[in-house]
N, C-alpha and C. Protein backbone atom coordinates (compact mmCIF):
# COMPACT_ATOMS: atom_id res chain seq x y z
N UNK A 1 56.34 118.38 83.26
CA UNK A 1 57.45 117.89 82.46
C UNK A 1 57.51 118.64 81.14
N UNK A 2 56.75 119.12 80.46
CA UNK A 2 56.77 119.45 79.26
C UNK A 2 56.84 121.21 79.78
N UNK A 3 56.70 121.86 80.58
CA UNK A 3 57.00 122.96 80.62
C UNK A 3 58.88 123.30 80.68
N UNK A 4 59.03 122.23 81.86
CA UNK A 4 60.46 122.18 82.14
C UNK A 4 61.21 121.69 80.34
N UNK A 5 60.71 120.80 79.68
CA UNK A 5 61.45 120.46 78.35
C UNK A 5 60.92 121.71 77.37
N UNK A 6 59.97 123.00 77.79
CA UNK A 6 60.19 124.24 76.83
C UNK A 6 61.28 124.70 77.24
N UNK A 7 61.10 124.89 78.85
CA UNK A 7 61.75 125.92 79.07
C UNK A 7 63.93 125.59 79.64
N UNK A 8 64.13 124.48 79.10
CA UNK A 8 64.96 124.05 79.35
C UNK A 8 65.73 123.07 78.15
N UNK A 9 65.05 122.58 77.24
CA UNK A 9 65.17 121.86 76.40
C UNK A 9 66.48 122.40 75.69
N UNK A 10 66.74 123.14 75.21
CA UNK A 10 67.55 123.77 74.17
C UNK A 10 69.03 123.57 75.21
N UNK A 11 69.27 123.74 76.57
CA UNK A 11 69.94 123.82 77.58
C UNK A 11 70.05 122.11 77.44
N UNK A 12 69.38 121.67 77.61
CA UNK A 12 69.46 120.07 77.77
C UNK A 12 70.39 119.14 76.54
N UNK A 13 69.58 119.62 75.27
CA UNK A 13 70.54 119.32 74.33
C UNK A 13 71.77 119.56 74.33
N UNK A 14 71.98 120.65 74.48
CA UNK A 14 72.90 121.40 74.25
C UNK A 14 74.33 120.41 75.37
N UNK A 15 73.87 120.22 76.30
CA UNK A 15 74.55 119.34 77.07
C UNK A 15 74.97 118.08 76.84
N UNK A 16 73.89 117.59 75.96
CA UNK A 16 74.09 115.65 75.95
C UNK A 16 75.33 115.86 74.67
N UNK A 17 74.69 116.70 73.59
CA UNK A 17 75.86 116.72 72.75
C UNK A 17 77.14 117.22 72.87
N UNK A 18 77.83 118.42 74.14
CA UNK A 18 78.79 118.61 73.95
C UNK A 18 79.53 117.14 75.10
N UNK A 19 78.82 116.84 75.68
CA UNK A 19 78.95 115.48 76.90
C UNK A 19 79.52 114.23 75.24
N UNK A 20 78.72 114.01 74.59
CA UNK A 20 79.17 113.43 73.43
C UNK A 20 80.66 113.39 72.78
N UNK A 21 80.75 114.66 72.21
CA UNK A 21 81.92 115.21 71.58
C UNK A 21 83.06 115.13 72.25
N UNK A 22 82.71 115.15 74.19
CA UNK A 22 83.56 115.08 74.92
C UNK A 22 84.23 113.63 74.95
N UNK A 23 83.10 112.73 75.15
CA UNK A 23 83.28 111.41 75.00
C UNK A 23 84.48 111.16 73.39
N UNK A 24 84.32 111.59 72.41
CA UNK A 24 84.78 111.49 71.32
C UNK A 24 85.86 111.48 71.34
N UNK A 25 86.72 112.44 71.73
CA UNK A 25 87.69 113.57 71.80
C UNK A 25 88.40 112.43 72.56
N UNK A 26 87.78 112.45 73.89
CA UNK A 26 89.09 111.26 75.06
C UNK A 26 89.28 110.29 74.22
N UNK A 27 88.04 109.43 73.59
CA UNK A 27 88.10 108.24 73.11
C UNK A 27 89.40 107.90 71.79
N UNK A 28 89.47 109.40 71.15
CA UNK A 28 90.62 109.37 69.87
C UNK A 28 92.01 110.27 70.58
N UNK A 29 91.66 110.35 72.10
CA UNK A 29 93.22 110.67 72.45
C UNK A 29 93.72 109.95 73.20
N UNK A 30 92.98 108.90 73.64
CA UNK A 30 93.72 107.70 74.32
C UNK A 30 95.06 107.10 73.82
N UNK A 31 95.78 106.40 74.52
CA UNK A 31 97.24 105.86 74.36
C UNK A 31 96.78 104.86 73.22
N UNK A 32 95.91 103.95 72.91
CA UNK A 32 95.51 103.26 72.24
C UNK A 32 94.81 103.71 70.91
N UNK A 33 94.35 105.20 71.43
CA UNK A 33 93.41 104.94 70.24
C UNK A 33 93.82 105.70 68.54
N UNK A 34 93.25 105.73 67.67
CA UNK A 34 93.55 106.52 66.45
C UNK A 34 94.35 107.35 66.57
N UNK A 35 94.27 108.17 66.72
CA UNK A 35 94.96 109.84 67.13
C UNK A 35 96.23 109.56 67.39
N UNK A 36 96.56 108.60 68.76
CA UNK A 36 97.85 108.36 69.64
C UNK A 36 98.49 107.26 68.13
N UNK A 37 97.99 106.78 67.59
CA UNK A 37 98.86 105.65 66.69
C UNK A 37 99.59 106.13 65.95
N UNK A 38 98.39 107.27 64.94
CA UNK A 38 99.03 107.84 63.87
C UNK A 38 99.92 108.75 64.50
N UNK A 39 100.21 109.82 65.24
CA UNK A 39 100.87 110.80 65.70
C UNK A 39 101.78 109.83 66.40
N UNK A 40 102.31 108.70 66.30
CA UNK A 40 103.78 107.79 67.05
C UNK A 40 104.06 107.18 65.66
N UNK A 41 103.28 106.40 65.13
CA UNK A 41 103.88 106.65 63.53
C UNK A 41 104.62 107.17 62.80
N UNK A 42 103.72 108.82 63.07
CA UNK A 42 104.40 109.71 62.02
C UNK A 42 105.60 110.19 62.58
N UNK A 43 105.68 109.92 63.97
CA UNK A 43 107.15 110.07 64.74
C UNK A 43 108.15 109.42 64.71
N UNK A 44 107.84 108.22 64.52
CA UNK A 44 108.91 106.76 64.21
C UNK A 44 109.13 107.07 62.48
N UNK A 45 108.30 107.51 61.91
CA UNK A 45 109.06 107.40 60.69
C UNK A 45 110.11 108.77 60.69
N UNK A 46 109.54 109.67 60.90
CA UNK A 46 110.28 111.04 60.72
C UNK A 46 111.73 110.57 61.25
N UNK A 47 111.83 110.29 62.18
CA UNK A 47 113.06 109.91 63.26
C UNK A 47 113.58 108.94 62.05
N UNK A 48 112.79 107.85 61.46
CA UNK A 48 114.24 106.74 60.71
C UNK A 48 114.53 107.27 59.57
N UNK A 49 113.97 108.62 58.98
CA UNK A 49 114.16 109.02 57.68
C UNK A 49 115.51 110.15 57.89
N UNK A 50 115.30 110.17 59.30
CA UNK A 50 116.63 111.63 59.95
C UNK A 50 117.65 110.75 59.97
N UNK A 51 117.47 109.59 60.37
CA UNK A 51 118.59 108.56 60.73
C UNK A 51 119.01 108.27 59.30
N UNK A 52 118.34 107.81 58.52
CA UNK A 52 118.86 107.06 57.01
C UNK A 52 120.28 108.74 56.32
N UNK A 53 119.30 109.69 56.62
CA UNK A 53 120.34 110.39 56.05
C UNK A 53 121.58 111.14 57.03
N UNK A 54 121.92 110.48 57.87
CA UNK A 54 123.14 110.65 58.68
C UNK A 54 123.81 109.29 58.23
């Protein structure tokens, strides 16, 4: 075990964290989540500020 975590370790990390980031990423581009709110927000307003000046 400890040969395989020399000789592999850096490979291993390297995995859980981009597996992480991946997790991150879906989690703030979901229909629900942060990302999707503000970016329909900033769309609903843009749109009633086009409307106010027509």
């Amino acid at each position: 075990m400890e040969q395989v975590m020399k000789h592999y370790g850096n490979a291993i990390l390297a995995i859980v964290v981009l597996l992480a980031l991946g997790a991150i990423v879906i989690a703030a581009l979901s229909a629900d989540g942060y990302v999707a709110t503000a970016f329909k927000d900033a769309l609903t307003g843009f749109f009633t500020s086009m409307n106010a000046l027509a």
